[in-house]
N, C-alpha and C. Protein backbone atom coordinates (compact mmCIF):
# COMPACT_ATOMS: atom_id res chain seq x y z
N UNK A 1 -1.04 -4.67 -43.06
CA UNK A 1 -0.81 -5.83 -42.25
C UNK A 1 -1.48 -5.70 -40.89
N UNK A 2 -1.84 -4.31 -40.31
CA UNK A 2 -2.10 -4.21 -39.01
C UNK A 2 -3.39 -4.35 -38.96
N UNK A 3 -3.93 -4.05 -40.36
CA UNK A 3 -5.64 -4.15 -40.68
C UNK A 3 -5.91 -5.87 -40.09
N UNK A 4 -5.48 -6.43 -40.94
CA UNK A 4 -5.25 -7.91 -40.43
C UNK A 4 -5.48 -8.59 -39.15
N UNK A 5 -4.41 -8.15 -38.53
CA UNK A 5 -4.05 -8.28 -37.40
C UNK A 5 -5.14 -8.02 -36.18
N UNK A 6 -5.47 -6.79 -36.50
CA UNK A 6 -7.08 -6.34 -35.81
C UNK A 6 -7.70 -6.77 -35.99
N UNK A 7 -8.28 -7.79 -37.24
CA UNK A 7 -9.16 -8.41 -37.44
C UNK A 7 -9.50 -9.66 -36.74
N UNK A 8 -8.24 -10.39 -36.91
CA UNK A 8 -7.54 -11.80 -36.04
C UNK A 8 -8.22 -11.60 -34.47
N UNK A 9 -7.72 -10.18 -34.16
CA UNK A 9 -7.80 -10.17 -32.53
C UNK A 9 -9.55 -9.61 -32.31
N UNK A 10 -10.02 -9.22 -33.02
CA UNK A 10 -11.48 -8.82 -32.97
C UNK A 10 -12.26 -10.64 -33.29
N UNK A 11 -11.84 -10.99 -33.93
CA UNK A 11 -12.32 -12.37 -33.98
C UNK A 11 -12.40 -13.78 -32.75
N UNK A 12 -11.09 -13.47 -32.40
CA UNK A 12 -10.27 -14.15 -31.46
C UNK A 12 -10.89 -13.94 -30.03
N UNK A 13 -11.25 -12.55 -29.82
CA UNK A 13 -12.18 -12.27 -28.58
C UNK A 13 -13.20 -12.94 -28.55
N UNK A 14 -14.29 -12.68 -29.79
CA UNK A 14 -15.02 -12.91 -30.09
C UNK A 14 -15.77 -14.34 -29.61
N UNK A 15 -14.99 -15.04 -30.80
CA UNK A 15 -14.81 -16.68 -30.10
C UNK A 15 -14.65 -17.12 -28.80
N UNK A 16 -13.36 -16.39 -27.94
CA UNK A 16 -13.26 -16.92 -26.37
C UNK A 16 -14.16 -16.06 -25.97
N UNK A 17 -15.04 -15.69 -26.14
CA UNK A 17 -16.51 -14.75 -25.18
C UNK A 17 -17.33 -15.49 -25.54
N UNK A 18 -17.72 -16.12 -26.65
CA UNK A 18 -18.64 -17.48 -26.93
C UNK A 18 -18.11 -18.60 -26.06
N UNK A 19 -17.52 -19.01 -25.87
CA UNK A 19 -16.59 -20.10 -25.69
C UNK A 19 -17.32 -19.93 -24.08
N UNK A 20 -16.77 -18.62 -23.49
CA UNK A 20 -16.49 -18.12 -22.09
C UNK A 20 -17.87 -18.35 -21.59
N UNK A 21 -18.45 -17.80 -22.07
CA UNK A 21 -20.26 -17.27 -21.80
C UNK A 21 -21.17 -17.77 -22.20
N UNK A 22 -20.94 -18.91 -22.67
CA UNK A 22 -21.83 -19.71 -22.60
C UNK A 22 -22.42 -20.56 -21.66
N UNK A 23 -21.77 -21.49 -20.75
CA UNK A 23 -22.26 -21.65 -19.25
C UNK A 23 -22.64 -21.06 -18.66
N UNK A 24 -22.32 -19.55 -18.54
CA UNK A 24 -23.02 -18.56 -17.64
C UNK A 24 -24.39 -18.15 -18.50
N UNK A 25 -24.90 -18.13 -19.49
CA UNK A 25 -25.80 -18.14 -20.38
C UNK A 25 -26.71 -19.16 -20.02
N UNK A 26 -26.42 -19.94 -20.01
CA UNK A 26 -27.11 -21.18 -19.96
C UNK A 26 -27.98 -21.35 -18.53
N UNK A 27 -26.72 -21.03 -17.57
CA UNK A 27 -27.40 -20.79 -16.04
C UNK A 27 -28.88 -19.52 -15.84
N UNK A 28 -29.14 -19.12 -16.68
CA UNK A 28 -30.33 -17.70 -16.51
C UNK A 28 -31.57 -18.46 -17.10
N UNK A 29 -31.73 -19.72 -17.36
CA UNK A 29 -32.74 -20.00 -18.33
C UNK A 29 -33.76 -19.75 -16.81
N UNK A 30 -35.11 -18.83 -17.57
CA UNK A 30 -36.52 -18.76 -16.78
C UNK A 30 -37.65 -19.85 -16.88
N UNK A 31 -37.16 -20.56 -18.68
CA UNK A 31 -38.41 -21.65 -18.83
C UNK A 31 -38.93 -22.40 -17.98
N UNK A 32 -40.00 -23.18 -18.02
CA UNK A 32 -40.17 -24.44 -17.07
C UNK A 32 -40.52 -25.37 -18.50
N UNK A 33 -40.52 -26.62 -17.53
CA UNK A 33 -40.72 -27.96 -18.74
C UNK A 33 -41.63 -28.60 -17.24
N UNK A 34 -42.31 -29.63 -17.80
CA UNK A 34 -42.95 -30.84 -17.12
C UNK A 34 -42.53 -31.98 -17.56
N UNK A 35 -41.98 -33.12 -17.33
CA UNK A 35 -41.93 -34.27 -17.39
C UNK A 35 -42.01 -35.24 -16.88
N UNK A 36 -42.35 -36.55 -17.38
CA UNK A 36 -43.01 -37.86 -16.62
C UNK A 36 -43.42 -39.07 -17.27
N UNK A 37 -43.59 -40.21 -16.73
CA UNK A 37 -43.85 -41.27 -17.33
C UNK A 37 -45.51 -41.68 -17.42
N UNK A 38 -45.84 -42.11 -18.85
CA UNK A 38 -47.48 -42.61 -18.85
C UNK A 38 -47.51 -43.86 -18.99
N UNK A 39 -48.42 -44.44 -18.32
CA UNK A 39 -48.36 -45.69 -17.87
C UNK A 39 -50.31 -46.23 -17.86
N UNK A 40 -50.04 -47.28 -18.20
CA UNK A 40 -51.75 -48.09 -18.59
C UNK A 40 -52.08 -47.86 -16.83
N UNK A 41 -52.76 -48.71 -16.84
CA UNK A 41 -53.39 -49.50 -15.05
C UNK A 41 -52.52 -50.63 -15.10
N UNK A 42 -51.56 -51.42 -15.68
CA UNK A 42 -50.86 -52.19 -15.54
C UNK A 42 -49.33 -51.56 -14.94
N UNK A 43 -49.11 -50.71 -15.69
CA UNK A 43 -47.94 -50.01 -14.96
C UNK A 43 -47.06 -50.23 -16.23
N UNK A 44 -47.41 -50.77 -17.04
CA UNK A 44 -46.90 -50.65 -18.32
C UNK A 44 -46.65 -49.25 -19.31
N UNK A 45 -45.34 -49.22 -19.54
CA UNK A 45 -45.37 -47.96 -20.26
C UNK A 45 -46.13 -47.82 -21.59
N UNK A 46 -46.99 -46.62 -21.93
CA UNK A 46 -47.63 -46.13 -23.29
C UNK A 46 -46.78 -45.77 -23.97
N UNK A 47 -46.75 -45.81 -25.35
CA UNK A 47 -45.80 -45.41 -26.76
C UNK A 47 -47.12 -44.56 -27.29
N UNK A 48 -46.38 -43.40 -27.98
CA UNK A 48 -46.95 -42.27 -28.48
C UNK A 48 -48.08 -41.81 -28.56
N UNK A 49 -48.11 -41.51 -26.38
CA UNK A 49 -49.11 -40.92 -26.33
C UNK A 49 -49.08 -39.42 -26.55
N UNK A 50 -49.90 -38.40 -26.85
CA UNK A 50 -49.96 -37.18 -27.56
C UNK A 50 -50.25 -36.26 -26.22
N UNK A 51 -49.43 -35.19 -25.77
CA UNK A 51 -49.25 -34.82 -24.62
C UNK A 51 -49.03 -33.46 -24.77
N UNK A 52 -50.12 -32.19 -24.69
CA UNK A 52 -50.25 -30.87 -24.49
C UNK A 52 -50.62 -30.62 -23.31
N UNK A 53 -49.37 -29.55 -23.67
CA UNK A 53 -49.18 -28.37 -21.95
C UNK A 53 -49.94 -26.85 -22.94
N UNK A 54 -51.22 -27.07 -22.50
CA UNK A 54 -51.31 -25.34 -23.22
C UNK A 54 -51.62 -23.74 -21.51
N UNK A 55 -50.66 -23.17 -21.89
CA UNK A 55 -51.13 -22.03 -21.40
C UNK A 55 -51.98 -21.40 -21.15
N UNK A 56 -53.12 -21.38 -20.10
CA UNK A 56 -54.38 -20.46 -19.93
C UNK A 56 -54.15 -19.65 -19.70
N UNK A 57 -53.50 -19.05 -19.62
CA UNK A 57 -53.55 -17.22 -19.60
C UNK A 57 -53.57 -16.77 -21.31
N UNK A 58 -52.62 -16.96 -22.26
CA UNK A 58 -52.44 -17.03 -23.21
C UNK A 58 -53.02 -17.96 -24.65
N UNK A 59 -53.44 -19.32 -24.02
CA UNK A 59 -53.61 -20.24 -25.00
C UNK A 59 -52.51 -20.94 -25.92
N UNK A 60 -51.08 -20.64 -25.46
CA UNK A 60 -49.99 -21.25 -26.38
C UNK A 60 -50.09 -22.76 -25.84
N UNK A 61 -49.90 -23.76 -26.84
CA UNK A 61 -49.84 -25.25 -26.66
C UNK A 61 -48.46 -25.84 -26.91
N UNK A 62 -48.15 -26.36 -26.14
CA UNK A 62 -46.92 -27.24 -26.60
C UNK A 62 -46.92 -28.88 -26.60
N UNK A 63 -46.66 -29.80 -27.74
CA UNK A 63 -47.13 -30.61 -27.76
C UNK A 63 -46.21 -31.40 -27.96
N UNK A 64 -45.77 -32.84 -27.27
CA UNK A 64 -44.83 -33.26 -27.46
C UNK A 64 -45.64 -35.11 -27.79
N UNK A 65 -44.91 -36.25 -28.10
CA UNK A 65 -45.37 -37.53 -27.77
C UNK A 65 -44.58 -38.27 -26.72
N UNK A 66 -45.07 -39.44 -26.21
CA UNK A 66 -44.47 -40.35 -25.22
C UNK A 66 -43.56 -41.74 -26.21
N UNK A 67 -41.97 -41.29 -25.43
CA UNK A 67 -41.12 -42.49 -26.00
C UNK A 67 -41.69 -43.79 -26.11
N UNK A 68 -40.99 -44.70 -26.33
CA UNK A 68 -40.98 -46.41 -26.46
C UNK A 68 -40.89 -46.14 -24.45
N UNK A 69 -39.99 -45.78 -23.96
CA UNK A 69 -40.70 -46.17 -22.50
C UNK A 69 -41.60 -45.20 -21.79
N UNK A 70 -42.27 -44.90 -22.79
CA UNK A 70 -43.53 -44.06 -21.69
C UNK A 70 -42.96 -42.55 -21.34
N UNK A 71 -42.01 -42.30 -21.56
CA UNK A 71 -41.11 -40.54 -20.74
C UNK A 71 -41.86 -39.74 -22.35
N UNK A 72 -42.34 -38.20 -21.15
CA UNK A 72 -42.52 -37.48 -22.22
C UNK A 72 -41.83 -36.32 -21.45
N UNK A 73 -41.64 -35.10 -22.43
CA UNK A 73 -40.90 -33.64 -21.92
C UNK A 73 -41.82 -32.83 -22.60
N UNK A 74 -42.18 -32.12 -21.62
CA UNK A 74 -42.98 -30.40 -22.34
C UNK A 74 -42.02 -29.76 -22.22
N UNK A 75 -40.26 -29.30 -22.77
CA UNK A 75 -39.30 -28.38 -22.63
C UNK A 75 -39.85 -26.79 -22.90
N UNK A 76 -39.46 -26.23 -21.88
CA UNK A 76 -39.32 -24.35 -23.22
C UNK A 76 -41.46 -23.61 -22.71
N UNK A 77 -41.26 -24.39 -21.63
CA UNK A 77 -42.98 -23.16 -20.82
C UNK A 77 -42.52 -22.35 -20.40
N UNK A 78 -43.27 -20.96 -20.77
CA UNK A 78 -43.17 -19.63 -19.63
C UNK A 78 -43.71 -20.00 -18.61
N UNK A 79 -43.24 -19.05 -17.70
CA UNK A 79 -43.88 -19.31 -16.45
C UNK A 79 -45.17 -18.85 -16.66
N UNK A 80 -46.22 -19.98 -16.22
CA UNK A 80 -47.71 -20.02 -15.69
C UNK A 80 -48.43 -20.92 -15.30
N UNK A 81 -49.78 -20.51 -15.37
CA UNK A 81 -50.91 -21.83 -15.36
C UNK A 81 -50.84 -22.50 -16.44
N UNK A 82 -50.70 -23.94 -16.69
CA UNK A 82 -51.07 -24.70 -18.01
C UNK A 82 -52.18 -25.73 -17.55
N UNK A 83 -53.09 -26.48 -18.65
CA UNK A 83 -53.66 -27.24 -18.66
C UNK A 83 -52.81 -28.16 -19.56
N UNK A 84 -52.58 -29.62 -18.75
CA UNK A 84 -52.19 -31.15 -19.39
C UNK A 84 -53.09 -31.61 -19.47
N UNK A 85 -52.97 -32.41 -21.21
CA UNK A 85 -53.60 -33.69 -21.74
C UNK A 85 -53.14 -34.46 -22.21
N UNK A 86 -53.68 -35.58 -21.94
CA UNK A 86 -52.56 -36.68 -22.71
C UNK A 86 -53.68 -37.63 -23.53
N UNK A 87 -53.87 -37.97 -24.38
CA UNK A 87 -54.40 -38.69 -25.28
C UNK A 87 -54.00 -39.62 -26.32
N UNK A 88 -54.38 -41.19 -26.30
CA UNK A 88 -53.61 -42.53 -26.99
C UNK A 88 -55.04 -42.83 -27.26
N UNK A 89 -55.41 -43.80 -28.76
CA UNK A 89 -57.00 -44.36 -28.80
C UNK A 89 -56.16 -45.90 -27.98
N UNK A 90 -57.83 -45.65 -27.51
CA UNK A 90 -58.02 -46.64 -26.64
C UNK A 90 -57.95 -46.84 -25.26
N UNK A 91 -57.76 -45.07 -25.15
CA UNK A 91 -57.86 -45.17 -23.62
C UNK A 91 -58.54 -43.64 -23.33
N UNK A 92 -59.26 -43.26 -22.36
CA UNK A 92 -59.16 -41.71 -21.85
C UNK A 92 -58.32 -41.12 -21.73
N UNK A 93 -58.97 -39.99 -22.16
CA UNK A 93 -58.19 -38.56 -22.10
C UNK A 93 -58.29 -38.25 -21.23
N UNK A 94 -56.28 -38.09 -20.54
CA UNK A 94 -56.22 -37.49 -18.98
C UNK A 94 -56.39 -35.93 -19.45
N UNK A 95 -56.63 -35.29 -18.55
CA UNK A 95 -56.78 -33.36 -18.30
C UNK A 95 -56.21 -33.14 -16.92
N UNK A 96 -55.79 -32.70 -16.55
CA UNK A 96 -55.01 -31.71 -15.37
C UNK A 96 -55.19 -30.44 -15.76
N UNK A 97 -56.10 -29.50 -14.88
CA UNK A 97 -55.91 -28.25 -15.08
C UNK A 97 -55.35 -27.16 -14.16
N UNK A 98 -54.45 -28.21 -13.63
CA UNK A 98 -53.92 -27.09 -11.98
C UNK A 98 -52.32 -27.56 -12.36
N UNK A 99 -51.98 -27.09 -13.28
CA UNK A 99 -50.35 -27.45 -13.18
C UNK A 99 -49.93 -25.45 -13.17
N UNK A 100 -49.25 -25.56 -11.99
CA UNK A 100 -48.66 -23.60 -12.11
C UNK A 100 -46.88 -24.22 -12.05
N UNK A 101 -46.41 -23.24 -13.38
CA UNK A 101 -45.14 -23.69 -13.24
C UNK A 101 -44.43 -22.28 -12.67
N UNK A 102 -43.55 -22.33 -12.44
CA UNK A 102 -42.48 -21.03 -12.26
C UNK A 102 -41.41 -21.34 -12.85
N UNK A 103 -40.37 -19.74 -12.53
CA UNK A 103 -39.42 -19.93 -13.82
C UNK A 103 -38.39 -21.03 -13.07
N UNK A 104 -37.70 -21.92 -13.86
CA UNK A 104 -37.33 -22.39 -14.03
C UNK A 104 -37.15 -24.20 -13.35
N UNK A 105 -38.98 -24.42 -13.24
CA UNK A 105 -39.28 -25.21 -12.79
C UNK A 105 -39.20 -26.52 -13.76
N UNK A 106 -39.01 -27.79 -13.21
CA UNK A 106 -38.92 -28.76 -13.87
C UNK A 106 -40.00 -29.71 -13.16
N UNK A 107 -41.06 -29.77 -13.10
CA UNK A 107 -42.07 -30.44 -12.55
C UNK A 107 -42.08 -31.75 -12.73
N UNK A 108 -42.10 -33.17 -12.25
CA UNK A 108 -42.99 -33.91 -12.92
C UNK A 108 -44.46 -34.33 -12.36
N UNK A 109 -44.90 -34.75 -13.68
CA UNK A 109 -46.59 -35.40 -13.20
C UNK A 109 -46.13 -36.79 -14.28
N UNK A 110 -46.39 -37.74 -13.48
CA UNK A 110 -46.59 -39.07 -14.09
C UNK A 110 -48.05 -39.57 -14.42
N UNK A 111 -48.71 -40.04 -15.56
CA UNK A 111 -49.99 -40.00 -15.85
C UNK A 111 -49.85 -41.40 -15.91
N UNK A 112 -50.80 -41.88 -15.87
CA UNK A 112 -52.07 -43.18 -15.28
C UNK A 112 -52.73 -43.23 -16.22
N UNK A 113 -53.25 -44.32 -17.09
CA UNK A 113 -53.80 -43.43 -18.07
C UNK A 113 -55.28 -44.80 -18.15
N UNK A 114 -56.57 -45.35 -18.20
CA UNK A 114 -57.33 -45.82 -18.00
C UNK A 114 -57.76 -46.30 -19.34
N UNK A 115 -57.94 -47.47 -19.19
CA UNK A 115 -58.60 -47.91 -20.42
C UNK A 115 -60.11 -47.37 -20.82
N UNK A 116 -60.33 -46.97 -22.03
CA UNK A 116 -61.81 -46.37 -22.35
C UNK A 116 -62.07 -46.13 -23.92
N UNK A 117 -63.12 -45.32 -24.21
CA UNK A 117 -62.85 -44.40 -25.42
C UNK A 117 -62.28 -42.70 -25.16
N UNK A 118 -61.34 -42.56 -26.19
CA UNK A 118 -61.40 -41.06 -26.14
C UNK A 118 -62.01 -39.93 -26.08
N UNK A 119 -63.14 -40.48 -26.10
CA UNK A 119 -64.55 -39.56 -25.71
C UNK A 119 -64.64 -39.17 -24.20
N UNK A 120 -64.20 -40.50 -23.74
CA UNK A 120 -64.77 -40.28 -22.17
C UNK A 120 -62.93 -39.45 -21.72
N UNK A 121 -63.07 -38.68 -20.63
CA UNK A 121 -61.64 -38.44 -19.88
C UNK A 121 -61.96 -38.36 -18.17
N UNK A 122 -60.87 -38.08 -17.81
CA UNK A 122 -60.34 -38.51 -16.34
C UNK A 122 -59.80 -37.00 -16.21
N UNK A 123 -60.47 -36.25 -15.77
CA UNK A 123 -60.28 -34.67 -15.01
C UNK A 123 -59.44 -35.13 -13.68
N UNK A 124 -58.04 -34.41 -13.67
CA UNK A 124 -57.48 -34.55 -12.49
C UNK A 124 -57.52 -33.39 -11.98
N UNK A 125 -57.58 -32.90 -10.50
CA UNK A 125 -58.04 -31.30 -9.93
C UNK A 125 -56.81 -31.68 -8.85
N UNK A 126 -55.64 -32.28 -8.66
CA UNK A 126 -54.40 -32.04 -7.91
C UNK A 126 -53.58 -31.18 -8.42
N UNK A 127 -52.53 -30.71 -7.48
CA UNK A 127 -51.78 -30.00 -8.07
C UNK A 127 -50.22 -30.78 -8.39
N UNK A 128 -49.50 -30.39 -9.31
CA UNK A 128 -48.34 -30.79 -9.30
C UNK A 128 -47.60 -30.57 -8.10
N UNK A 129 -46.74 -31.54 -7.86
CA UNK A 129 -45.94 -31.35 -6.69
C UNK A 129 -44.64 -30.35 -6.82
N UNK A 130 -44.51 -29.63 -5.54
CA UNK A 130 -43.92 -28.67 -5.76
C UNK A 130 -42.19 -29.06 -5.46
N UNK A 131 -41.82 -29.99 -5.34
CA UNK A 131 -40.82 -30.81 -4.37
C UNK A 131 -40.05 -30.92 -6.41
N UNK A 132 -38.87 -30.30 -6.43
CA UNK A 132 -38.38 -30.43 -8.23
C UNK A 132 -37.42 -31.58 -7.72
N UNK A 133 -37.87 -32.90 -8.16
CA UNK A 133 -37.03 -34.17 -7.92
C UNK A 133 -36.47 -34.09 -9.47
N UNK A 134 -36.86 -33.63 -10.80
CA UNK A 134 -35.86 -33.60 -12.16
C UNK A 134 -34.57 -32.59 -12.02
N UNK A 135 -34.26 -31.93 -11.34
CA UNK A 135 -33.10 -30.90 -10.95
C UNK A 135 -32.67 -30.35 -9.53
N UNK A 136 -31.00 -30.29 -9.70
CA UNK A 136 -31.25 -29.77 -7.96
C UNK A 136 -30.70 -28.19 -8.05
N UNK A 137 -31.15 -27.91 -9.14
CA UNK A 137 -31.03 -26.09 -9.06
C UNK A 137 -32.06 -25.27 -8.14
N UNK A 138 -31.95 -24.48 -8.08
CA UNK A 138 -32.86 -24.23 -6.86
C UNK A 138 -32.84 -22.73 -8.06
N UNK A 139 -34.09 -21.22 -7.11
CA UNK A 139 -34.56 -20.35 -7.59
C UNK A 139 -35.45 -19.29 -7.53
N UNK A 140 -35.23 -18.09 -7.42
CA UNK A 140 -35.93 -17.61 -6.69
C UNK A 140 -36.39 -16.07 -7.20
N UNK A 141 -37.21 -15.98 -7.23
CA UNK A 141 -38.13 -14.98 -8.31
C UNK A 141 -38.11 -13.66 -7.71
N UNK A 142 -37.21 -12.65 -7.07
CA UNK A 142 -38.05 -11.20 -6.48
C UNK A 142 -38.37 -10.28 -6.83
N UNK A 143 -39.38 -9.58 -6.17
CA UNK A 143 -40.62 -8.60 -7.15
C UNK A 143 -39.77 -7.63 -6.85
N UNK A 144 -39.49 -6.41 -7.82
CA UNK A 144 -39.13 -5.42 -8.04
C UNK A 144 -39.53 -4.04 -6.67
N UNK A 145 -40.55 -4.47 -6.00
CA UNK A 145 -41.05 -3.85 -4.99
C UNK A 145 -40.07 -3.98 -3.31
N UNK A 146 -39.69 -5.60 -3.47
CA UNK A 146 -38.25 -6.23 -2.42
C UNK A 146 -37.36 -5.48 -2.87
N UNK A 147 -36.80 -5.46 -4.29
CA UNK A 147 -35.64 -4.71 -4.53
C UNK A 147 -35.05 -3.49 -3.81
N UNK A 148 -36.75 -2.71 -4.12
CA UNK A 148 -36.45 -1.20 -4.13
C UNK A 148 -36.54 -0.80 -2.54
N UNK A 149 -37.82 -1.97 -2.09
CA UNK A 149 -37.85 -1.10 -0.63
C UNK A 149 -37.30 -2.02 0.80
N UNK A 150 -36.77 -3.16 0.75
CA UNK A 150 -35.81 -3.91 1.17
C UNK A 150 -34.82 -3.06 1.61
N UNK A 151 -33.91 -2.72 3.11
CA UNK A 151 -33.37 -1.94 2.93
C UNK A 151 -32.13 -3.02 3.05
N UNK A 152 -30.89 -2.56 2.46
CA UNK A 152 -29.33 -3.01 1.97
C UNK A 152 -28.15 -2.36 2.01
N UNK A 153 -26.94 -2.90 2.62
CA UNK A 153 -26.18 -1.92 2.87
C UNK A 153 -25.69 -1.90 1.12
N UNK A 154 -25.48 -0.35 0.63
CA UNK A 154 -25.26 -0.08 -0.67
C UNK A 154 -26.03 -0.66 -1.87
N UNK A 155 -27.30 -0.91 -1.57
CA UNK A 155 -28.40 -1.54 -2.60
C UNK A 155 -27.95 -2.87 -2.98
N UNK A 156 -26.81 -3.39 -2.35
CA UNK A 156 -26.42 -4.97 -3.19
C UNK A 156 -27.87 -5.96 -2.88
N UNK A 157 -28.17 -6.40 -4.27
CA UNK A 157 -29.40 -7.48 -3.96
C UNK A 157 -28.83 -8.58 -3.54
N UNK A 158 -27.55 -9.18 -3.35
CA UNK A 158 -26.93 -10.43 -3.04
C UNK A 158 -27.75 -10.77 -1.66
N UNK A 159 -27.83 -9.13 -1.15
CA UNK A 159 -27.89 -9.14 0.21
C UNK A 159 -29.43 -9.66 0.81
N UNK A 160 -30.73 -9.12 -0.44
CA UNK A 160 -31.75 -10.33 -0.48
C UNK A 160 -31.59 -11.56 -1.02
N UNK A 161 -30.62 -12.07 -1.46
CA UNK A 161 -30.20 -13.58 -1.69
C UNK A 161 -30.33 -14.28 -0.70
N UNK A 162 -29.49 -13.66 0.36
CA UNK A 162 -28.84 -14.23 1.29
C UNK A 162 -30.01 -15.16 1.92
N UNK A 163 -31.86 -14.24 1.93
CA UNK A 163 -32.46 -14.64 3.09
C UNK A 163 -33.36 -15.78 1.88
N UNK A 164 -33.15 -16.19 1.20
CA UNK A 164 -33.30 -17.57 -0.06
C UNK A 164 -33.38 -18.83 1.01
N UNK A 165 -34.32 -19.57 0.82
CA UNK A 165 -34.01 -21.10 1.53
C UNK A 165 -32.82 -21.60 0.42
N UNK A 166 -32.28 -21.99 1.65
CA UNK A 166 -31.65 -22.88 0.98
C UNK A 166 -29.62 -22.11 1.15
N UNK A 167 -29.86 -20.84 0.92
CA UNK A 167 -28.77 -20.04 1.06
C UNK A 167 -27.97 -20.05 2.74
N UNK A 168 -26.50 -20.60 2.17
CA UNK A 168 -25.86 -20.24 3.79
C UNK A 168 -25.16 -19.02 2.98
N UNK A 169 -24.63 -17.84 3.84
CA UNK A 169 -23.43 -17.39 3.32
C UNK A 169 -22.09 -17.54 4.22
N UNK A 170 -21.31 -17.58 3.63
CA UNK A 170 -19.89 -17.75 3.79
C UNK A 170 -18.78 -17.02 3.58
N UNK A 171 -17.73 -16.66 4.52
CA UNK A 171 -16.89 -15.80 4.83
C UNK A 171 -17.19 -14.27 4.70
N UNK A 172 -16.63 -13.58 4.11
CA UNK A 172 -16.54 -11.97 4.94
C UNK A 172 -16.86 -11.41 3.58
N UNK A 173 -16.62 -11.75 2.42
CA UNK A 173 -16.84 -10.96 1.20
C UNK A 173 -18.68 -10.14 1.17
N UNK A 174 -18.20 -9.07 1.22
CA UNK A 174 -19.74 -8.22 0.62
C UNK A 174 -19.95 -8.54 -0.11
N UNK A 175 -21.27 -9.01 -0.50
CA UNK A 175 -21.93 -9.19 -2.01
C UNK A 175 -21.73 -9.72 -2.99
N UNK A 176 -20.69 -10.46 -2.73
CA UNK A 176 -20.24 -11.22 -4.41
C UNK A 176 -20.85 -12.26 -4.38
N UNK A 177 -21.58 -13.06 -5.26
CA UNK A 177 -21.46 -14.00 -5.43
C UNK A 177 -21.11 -15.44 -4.93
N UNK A 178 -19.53 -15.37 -5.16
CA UNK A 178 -18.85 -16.45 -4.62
C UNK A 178 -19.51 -16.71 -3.24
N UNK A 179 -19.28 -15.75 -2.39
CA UNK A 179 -20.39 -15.63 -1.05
C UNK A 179 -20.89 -16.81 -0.31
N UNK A 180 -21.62 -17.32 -1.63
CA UNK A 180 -22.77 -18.15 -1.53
C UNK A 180 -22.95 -19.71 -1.74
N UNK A 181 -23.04 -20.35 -0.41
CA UNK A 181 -22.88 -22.00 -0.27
C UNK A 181 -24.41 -22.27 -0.29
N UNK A 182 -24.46 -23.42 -1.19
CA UNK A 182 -26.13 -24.07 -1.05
C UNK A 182 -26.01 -24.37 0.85
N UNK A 183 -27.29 -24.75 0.74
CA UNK A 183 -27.33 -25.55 1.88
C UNK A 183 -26.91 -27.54 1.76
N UNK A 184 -26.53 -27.55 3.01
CA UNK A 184 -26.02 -29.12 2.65
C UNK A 184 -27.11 -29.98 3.20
């Protein structure tokens, strides 16, 4: 019976640690995505235009299409350089080759898209804007080199948190976490 019983409670953890840890799971994502609306010269939204984010460092492509109102999502990029294209017949092929994402950037670029043949395209050389109007998570990447030679009372990294835009800290607690008020 006690075999049982252990089993129940090995299960039972189990579940409330899924249950538990999953929001906090969820909060670590590094990906970036790009998203945005494509639109003629009328300002009219495009339907299934064909829209790759490929990776130049690597060459991985991710390819998504544009809804009934024009919104497309590149979800699930590592952080890097990508080149965007977007391609519908009957119009040029946009190219962007300056999109740099970081982790857990949500960029958008809204494309314009010109009437033509698909032969001809429209090279854009801007960069995405760095201003993340799709999320108000904020984020902050430090090199292993801050870690180590950063000096800290008792190595807590909270304590390079602290100097984060965006970071106030609050009340007297060392290093935890809680600590930590966005900015308003």
């Amino acid at each position: 019976m006690s075999r049982y019983r252990s089993r129940y409670w090995q299960t039972s953890v189990a579940i409330a640690l899924f249950v538990c840890g999953g929001p906090a799971a969820s909060a670590q994502e590094v990906r970036a995505a790009v998203t945005g609306v494509i639109t003629d010269q009328t300002g009219a939204p495009v339907v299934g235009v064909t829209v790759t984010a490929t990776n130049l460092a690597t060459n991985f492509a991710v390819t998504t299409k544009s809804n009934e109102s024009g919104d497309y999502q590149t979800p699930f990029l590592t952080p890097g350089k990508y080149q965007l294209t977007a391609e519908a017949t009957g119009f040029k092929k946009f190219v962007n080759r300056d999109v740099t994402l970081q982790a857990g950037d949500r960029a958008r670029l809204d494309i314009k898209l010109e009437i033509g043949e698909l032969t001809q395209s429209v090279t854009v050389s801007e960069n995405v804007s760095l201003l993340q109007t799709e999320t108000a998570s904020r984020s902050q990447i430090l090199a292993n080199e801050i870690v180590q030679n950063v000096p800290t009372q008792g190595r807590n990294p909270f304590q390079i948190a602290w100097a984060a835009a965006g970071v106030v800290k609050s009340g007297s607690r060392r290093g935890r976490p809680e600590a930590f008020m966005p900015a308003l």
